[in-house]
Protein backbone atom coordinates (compact mmCIF):
# COMPACT_ATOMS: atom_id res chain seq x y z
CA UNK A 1 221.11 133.90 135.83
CA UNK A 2 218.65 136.83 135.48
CA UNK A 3 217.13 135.84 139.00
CA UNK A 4 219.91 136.27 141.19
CA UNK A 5 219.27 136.17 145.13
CA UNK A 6 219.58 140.39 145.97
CA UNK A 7 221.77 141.35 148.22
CA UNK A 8 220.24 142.15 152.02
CA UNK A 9 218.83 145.65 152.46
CA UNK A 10 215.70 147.37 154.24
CA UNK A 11 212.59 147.74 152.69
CA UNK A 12 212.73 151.25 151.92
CA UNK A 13 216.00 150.59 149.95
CA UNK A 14 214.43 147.67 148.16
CA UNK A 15 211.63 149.91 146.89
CA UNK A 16 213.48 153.14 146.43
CA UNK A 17 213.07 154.49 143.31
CA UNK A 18 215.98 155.48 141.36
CA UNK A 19 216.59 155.95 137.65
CA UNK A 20 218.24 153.14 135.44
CA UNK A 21 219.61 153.54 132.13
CA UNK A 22 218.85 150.01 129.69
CA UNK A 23 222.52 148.66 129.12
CA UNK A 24 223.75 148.80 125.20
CA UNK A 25 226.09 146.54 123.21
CA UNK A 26 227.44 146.63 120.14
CA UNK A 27 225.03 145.58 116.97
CA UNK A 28 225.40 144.65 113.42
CA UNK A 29 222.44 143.21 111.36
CA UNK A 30 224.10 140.43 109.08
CA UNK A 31 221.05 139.31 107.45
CA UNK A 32 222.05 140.55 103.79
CA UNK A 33 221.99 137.73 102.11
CA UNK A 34 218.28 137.23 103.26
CA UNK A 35 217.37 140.70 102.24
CA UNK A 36 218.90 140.59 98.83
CA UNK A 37 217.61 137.14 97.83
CA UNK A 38 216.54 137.21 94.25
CA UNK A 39 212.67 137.47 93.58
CA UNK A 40 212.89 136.25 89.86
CA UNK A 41 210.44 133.22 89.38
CA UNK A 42 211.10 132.83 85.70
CA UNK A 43 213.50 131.14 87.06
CA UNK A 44 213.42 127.09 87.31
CA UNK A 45 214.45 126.08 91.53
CA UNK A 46 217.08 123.30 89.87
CA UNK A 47 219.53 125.52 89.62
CA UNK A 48 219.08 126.36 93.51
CA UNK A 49 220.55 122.67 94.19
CA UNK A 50 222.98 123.30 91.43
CA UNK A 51 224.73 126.35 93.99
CA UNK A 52 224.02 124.17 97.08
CA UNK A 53 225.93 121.50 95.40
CA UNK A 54 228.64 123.31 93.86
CA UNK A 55 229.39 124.86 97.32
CA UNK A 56 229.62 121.89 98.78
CA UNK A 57 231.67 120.67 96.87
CA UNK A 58 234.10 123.25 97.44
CA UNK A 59 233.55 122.67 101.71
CA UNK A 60 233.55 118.91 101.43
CA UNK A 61 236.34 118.47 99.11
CA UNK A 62 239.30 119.35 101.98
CA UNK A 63 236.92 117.23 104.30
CA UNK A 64 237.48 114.46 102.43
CA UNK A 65 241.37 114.51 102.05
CA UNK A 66 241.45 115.11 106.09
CA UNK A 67 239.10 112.02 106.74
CA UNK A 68 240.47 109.52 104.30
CA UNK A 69 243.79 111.26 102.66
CA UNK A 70 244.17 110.36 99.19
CA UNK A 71 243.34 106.54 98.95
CA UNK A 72 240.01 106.99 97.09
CA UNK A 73 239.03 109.13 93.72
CA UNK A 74 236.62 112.21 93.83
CA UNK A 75 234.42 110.94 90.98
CA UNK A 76 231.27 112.42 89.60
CA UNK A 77 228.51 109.93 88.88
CA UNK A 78 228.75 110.27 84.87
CA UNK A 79 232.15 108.86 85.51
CA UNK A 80 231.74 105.80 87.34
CA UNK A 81 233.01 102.75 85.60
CA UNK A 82 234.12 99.57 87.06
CA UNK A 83 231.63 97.93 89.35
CA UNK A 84 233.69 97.05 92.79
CA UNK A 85 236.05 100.41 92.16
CA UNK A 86 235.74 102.24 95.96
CA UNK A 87 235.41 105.85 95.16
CA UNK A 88 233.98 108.91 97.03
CA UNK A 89 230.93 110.53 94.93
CA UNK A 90 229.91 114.26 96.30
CA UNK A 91 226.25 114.75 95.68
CA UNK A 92 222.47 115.35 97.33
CA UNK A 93 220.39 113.29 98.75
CA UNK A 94 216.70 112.93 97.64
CA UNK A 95 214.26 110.72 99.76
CA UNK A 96 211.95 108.53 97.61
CA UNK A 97 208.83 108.25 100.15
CA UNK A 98 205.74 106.76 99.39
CA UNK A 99 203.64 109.02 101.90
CA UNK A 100 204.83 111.94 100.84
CA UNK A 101 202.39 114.61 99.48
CA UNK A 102 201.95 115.07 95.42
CA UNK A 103 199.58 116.75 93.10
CA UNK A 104 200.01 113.71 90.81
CA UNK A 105 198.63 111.43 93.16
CA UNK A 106 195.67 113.28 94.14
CA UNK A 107 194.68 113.38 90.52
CA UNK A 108 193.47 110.13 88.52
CA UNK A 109 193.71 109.00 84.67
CA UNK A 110 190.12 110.78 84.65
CA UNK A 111 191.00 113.85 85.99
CA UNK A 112 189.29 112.72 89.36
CA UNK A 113 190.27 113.50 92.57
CA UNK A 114 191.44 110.59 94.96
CA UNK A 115 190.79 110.98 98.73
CA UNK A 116 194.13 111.39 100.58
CA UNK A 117 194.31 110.89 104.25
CA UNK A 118 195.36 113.52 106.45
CA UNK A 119 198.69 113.04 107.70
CA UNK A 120 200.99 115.37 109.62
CA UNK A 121 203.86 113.00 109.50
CA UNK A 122 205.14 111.10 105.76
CA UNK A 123 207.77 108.60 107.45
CA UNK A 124 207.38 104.89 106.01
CA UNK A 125 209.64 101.67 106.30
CA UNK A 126 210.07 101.32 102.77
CA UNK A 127 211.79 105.12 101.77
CA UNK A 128 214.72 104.42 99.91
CA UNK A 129 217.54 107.22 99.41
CA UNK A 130 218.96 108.14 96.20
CA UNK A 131 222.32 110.85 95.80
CA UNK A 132 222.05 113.49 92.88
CA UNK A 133 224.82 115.42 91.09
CA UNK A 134 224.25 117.93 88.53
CA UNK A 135 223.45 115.07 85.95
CA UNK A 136 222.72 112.03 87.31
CA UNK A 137 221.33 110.35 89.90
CA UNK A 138 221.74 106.58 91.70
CA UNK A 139 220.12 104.70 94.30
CA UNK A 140 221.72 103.90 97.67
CA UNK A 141 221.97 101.41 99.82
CA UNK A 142 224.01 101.97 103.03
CA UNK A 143 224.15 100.83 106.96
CA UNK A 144 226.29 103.92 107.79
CA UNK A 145 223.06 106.29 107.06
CA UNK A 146 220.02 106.31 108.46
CA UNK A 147 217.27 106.76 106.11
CA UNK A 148 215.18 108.27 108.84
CA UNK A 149 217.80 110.52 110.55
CA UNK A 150 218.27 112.09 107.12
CA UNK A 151 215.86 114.78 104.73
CA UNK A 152 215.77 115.58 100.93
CA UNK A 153 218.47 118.37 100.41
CA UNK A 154 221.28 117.24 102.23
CA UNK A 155 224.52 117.52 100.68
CA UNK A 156 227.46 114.65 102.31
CA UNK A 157 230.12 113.07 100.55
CA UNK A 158 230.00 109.15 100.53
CA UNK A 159 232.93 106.49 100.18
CA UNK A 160 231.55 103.01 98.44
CA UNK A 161 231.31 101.14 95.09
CA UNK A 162 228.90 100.25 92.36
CA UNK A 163 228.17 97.15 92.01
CA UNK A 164 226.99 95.36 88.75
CA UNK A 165 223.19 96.63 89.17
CA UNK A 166 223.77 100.10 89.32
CA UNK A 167 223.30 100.44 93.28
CA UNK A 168 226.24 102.16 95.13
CA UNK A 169 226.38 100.43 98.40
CA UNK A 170 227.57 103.36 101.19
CA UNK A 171 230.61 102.45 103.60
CA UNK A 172 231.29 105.41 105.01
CA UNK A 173 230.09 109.05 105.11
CA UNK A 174 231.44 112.70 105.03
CA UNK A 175 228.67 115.54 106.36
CA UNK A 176 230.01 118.98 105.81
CA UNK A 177 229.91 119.42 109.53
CA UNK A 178 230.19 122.51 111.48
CA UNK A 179 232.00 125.76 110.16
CA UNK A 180 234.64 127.62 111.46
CA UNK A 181 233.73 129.72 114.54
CA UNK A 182 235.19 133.46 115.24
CA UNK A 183 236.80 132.96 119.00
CA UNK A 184 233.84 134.35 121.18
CA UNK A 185 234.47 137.64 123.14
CA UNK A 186 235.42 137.80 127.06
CA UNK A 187 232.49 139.66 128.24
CA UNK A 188 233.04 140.07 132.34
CA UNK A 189 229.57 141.58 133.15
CA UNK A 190 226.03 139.91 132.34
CA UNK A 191 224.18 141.12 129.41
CA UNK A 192 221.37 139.31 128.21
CA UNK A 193 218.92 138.58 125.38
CA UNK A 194 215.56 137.76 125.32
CA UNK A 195 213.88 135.47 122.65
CA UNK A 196 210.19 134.87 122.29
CA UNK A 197 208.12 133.85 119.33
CA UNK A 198 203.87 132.67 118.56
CA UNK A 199 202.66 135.76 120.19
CA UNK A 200 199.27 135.12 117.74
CA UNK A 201 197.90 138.45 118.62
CA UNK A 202 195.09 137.67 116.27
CA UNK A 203 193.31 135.10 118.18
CA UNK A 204 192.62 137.95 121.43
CA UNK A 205 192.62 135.84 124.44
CA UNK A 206 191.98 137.55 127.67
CA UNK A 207 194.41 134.95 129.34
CA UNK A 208 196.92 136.01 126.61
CA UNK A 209 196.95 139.58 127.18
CA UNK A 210 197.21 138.91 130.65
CA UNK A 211 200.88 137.63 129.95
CA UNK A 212 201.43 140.02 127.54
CA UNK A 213 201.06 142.99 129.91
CA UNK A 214 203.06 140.79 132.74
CA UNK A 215 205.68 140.91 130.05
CA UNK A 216 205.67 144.37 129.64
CA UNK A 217 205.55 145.54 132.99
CA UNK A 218 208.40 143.44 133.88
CA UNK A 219 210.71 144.09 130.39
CA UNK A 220 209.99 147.99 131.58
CA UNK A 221 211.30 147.18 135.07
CA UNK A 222 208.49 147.95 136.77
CA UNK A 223 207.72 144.63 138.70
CA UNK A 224 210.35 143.49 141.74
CA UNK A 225 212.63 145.23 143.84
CA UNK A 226 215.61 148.06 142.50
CA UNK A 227 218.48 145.16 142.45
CA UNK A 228 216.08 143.22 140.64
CA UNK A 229 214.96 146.08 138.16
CA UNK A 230 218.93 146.88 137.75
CA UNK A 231 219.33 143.10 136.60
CA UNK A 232 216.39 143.69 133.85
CA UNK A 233 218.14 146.55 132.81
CA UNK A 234 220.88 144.62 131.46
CA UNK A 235 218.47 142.88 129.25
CA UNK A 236 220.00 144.49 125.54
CA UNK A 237 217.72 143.24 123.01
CA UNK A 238 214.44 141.14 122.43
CA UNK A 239 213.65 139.40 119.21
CA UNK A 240 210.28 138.03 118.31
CA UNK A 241 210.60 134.82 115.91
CA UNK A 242 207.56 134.99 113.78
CA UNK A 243 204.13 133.93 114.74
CA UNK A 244 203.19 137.36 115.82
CA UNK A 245 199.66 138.30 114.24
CA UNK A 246 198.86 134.12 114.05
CA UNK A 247 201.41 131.02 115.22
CA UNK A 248 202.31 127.84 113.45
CA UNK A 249 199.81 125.67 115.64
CA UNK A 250 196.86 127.59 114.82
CA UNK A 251 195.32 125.76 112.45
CA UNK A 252 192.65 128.42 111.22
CA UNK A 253 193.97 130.35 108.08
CA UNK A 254 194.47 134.53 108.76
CA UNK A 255 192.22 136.71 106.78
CA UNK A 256 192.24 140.74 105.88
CA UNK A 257 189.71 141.05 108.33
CA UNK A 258 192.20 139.44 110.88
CA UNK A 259 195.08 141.56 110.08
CA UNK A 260 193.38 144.18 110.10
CA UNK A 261 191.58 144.29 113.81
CA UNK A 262 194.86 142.96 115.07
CA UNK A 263 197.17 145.37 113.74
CA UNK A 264 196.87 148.15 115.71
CA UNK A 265 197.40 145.68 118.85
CA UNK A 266 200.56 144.32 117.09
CA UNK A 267 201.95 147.76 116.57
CA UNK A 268 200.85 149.11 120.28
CA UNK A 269 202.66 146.44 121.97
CA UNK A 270 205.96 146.33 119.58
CA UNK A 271 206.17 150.08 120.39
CA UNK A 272 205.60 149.34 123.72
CA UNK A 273 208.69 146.92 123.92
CA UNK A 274 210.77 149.56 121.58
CA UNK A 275 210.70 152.17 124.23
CA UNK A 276 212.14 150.22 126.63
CA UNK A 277 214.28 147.80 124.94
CA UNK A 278 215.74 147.36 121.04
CA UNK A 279 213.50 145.38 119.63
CA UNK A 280 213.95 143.13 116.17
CA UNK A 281 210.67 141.42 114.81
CA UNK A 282 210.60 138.50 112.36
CA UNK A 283 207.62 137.47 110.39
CA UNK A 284 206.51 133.83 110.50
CA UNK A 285 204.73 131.42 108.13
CA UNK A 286 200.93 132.48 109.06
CA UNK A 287 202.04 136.06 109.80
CA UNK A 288 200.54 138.65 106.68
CA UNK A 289 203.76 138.26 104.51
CA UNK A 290 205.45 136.24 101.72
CA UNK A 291 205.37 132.43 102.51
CA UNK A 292 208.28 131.89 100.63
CA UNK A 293 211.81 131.58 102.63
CA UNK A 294 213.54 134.04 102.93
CA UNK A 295 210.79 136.04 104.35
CA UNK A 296 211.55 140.07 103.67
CA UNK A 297 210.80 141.86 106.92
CA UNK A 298 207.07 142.91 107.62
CA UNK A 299 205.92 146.08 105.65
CA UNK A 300 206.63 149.23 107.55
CA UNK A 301 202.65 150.25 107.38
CA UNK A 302 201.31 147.62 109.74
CA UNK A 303 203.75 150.08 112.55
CA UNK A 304 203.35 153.21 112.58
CA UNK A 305 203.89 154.12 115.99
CA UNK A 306 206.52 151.65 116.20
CA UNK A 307 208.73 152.69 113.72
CA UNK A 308 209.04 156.05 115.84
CA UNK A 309 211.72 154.17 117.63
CA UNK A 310 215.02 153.86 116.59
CA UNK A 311 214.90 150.76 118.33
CA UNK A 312 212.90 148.97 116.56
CA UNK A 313 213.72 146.84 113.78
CA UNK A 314 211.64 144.62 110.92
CA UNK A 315 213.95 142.11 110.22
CA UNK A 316 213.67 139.10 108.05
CA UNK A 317 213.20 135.31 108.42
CA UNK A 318 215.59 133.59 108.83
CA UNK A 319 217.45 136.45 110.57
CA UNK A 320 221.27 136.66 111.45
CA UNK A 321 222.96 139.51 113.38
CA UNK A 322 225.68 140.53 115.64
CA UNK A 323 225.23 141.06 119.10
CA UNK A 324 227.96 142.32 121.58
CA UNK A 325 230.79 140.03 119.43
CA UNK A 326 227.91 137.05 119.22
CA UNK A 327 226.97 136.01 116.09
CA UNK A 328 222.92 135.10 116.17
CA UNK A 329 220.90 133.13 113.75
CA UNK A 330 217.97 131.95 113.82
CA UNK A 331 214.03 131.18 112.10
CA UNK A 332 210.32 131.37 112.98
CA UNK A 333 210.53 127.81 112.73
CA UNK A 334 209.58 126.47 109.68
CA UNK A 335 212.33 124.30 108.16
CA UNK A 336 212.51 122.15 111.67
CA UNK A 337 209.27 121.46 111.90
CA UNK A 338 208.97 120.62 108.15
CA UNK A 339 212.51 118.15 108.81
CA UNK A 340 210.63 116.63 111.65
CA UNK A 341 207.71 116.08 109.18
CA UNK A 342 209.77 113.74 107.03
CA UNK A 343 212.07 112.49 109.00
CA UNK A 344 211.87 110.85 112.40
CA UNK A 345 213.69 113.15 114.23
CA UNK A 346 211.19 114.34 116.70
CA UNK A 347 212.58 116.59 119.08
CA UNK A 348 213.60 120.41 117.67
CA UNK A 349 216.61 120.01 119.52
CA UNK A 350 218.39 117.57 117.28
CA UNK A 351 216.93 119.09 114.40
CA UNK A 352 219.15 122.20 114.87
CA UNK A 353 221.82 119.68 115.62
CA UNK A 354 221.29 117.57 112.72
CA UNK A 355 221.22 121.24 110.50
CA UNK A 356 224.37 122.02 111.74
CA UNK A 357 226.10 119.34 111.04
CA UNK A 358 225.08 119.58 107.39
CA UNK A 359 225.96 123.02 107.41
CA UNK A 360 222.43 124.14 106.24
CA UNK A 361 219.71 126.22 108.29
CA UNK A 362 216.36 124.78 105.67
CA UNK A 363 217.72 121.78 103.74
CA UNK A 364 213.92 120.66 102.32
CA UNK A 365 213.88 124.48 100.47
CA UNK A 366 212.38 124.06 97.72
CA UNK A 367 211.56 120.44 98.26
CA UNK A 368 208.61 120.91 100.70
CA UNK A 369 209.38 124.41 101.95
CA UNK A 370 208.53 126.99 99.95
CA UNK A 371 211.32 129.41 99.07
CA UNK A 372 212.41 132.14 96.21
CA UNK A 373 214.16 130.72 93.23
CA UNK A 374 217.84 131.49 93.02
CA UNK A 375 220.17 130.64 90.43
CA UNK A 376 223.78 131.52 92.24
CA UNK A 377 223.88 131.09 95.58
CA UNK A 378 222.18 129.32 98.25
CA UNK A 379 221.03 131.98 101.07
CA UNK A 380 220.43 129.08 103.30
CA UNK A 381 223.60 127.92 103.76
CA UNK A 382 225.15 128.39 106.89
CA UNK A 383 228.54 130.42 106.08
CA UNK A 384 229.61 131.16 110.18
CA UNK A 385 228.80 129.20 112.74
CA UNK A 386 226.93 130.64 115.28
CA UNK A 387 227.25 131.63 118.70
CA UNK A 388 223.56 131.84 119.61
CA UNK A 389 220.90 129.59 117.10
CA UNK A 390 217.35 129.53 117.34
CA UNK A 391 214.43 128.67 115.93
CA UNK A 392 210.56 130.15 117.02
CA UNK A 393 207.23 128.91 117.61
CA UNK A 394 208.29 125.43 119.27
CA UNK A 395 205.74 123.09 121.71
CA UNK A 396 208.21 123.33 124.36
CA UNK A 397 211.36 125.38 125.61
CA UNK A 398 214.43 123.67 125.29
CA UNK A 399 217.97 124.57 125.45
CA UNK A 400 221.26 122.52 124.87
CA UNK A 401 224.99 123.62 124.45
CA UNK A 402 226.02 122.17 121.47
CA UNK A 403 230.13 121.64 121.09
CA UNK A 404 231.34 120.99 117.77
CA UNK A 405 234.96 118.40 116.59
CA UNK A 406 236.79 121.90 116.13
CA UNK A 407 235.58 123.23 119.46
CA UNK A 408 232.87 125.36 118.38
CA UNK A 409 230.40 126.29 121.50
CA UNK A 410 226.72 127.09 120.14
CA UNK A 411 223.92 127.51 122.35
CA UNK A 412 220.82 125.91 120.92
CA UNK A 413 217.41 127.41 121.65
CA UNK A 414 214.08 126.32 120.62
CA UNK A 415 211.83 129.34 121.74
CA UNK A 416 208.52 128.25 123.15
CA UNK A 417 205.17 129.24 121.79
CA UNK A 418 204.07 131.90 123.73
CA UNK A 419 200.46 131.95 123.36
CA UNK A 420 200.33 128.48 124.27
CA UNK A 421 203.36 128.20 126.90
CA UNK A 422 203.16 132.07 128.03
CA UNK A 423 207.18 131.42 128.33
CA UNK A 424 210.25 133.26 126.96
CA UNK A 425 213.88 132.25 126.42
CA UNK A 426 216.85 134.38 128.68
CA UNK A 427 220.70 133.96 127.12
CA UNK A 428 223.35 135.85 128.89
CA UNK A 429 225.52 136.85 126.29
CA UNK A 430 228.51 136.37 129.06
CA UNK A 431 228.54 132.36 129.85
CA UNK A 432 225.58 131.40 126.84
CA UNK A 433 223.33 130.49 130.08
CA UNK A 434 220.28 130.00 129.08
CA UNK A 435 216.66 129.21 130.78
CA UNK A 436 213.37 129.97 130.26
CA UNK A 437 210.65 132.55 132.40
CA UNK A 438 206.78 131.62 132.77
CA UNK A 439 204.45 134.77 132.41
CA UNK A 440 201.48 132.69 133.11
């Protein structure tokens, strides 16, 4: 770890100054498909779920043959016939949920507005799940999936029967799973990364800015003792994940006047960071940007002294690169805490799980997350598995090493709100350690 005990020396050797050059590893921003996503809105979002599912299809179908060889028929829905036939139907899943937010309800016969109540959570015993293929669509009924473990979006392949009412009962279940993972690099010598998101430089907080500046004086290696300073050094890149003028928590919306007085903080301390360290910034949900997933990175205007630096990057959300050999992906944090809003998975970690093993980084896009229309690909899918996966502005660090059935090692991050936890995420690209440091 970053705070290794230093080696025994005097005082004056301790405190010596001497110059240190920031360690550099190879980098390749991967985030193309994010970049380039189609801003057409003539466009209807079905044919979004049309890609997703066509995709799929093409992942699942091997999947299938490997779990259950040949015994059962890859049908389509349209061509289910005999009630009691066991088949395997590759499709979508859409939860039916009474709870969940809609512009028809809110709006009577009369054209009068019903009181909703406010509800963060939509989660009720009697969702039901129904699978979708490009046609048609058919209700479930199954003890193999859990209703509540699961979100709209989700494509799986599913092994069962119709029976005489038109209900396919579930026996078994296929998830896409993990994909295949490039063997990670031998790297003998530490080199780390550090990850921090929900910097909501708009709210101003003295206590804030009191971190903030602990931060900087320590990313600049100018806190601790030379050994320690020559450990900092080997820090090779920081990424903010969203959240940086306003964070998801902050429940006041950000206005001109906001952005504004802010800005010129935002832009001092990102150039700040960028002289010291490479530095890629993602925008967030409340941050002065497009809502809609895939965020394009933050217009070049709100930095100008930043964008002096070389090292500085505006990158987008959701954001995948290449660090020394390491593939990274990641997002400000929006599609887990929208899963965890319809679902009962509460904890972020096994939402990242749970999105991994269905092989998809926002799987309610355009359900209940806003995102672009696209008619032939999916952007969200997740082509490589990662090395490194993330996702910003979370109540609480945590960290887990996920392994997947093909031996896949990712280490799963949920990056801490800093405003509110005044905490930052450390991975050492040589062993995926990874732990969190207080600036409070």
């Amino acid at each position: 770890m970053l705070l290794k005990v230093s080696p025994k020396s005097t005082a004056d050797e301790e405190f010596s100054s001497h110059d240190l050059e920031r360690q550099i590893v190879d980098y390749t921003d991967s985030s193309t498909r994010f970049y380039e996503a189609p801003r057409d809105f003539s466009k209807q979002y079905a044919h979004i779920y049309s890609a997703r599912l066509c995709t799929f299809r093409n992942i699942l179908t091997p999947l299938i043959k490997n779990k259950w060889s040949n015994k059962y028929k890859i049908l389509k829905l349209c061509d289910l016939r005999e009630s009691g036939t066991s088949c395997v139907i590759i499709g979508t899943l859409f939860k039916l949920q009474e709870l969940k937010p809609s512009i028809l309800k809110e709006l009577s016969d009369q054209l009068e507005i019903i009181p909703q109540p406010t509800r963060t959570h939509f989660v009720h015993d009697s969702d039901s799940l129904v699978l979708e293929d490009e046609l048609q669509r058919i209700k479930l009924v199954s003890d193999v999936i859990d209703i509540h473990q699961v979100v709209t979006g989700v494509v799986c392949a599913i092994l069962g029967s119709e029976d005489e009412d038109g209900i396919f009962t579930v026996k078994d279940v296929c998830w896409p799973g993990c994909s295949i993972q490039k063997p990670l690099p031998v790297r003998n010598e530490d080199r780390y990364i550090v990850l921090m998101s929900g910097l909501n430089m708009a709210s101003k907080s003295a206590e804030q800015m009191l971190s903030l500046h602990l931060f900087l004086e320590w990313i600049s290696g100018l806190a601790g003792t030379s050994y320690y300073q020559e450990e900092v050094s080997k820090i090779v890149r920081v990424i903010i994940a969203g959240g940086v003028f306003a964070n998801h928590s902050d429940e006041s919306v950000l206005n001109e006047s906001d952005v504004i007085s802010s800005a010129e903080l935002v832009d001092s301390l990102a150039a700040a960071i960028s002289g010291v360290a490479p530095l890629d910034i993602m925008p967030g949900c409340k941050d002065p940007n497009d809502v809609m997933l895939p965020q394009k990175p933050f217009h070049y205007c709100l930095f100008p002294k930043a964008t002096e630096y070389k090292s500085f990057r505006r990158v987008s959300n959701p954001y995948e690169c290449e660090i020394g050999g390491l593939l990274c992906l990641g997002t400000s944090g929006e599609p887990v805490k929208d899963i965890m809003r319809y679902s009962k998975l509460d904890n972020s970690q096994e939402v990242l799980k749970k999105t991994l093993e269905w092989r998809h980084l926002a799987p309610t896009c355009p359900d209940t997350v806003p995102c672009t229309p696209s008619v032939d690909t999916d952007p969200f899918i997740i082509y490589n598995c990662p090395a490194i996966y993330f996702s910003g502005n979370a109540d609480e660090f945590g960290t887990t090493l996920y392994e997947g059935e093909e031996g896949q090692r990712i280490r799963i991050v949920s990056i801490p709100d800093f405003c509110n936890t005044k905490s930052i995420a450390i991975i050492n690209l040589a062993n995926l350690e990874c732990y969190s440091m207080s600036f409070s």
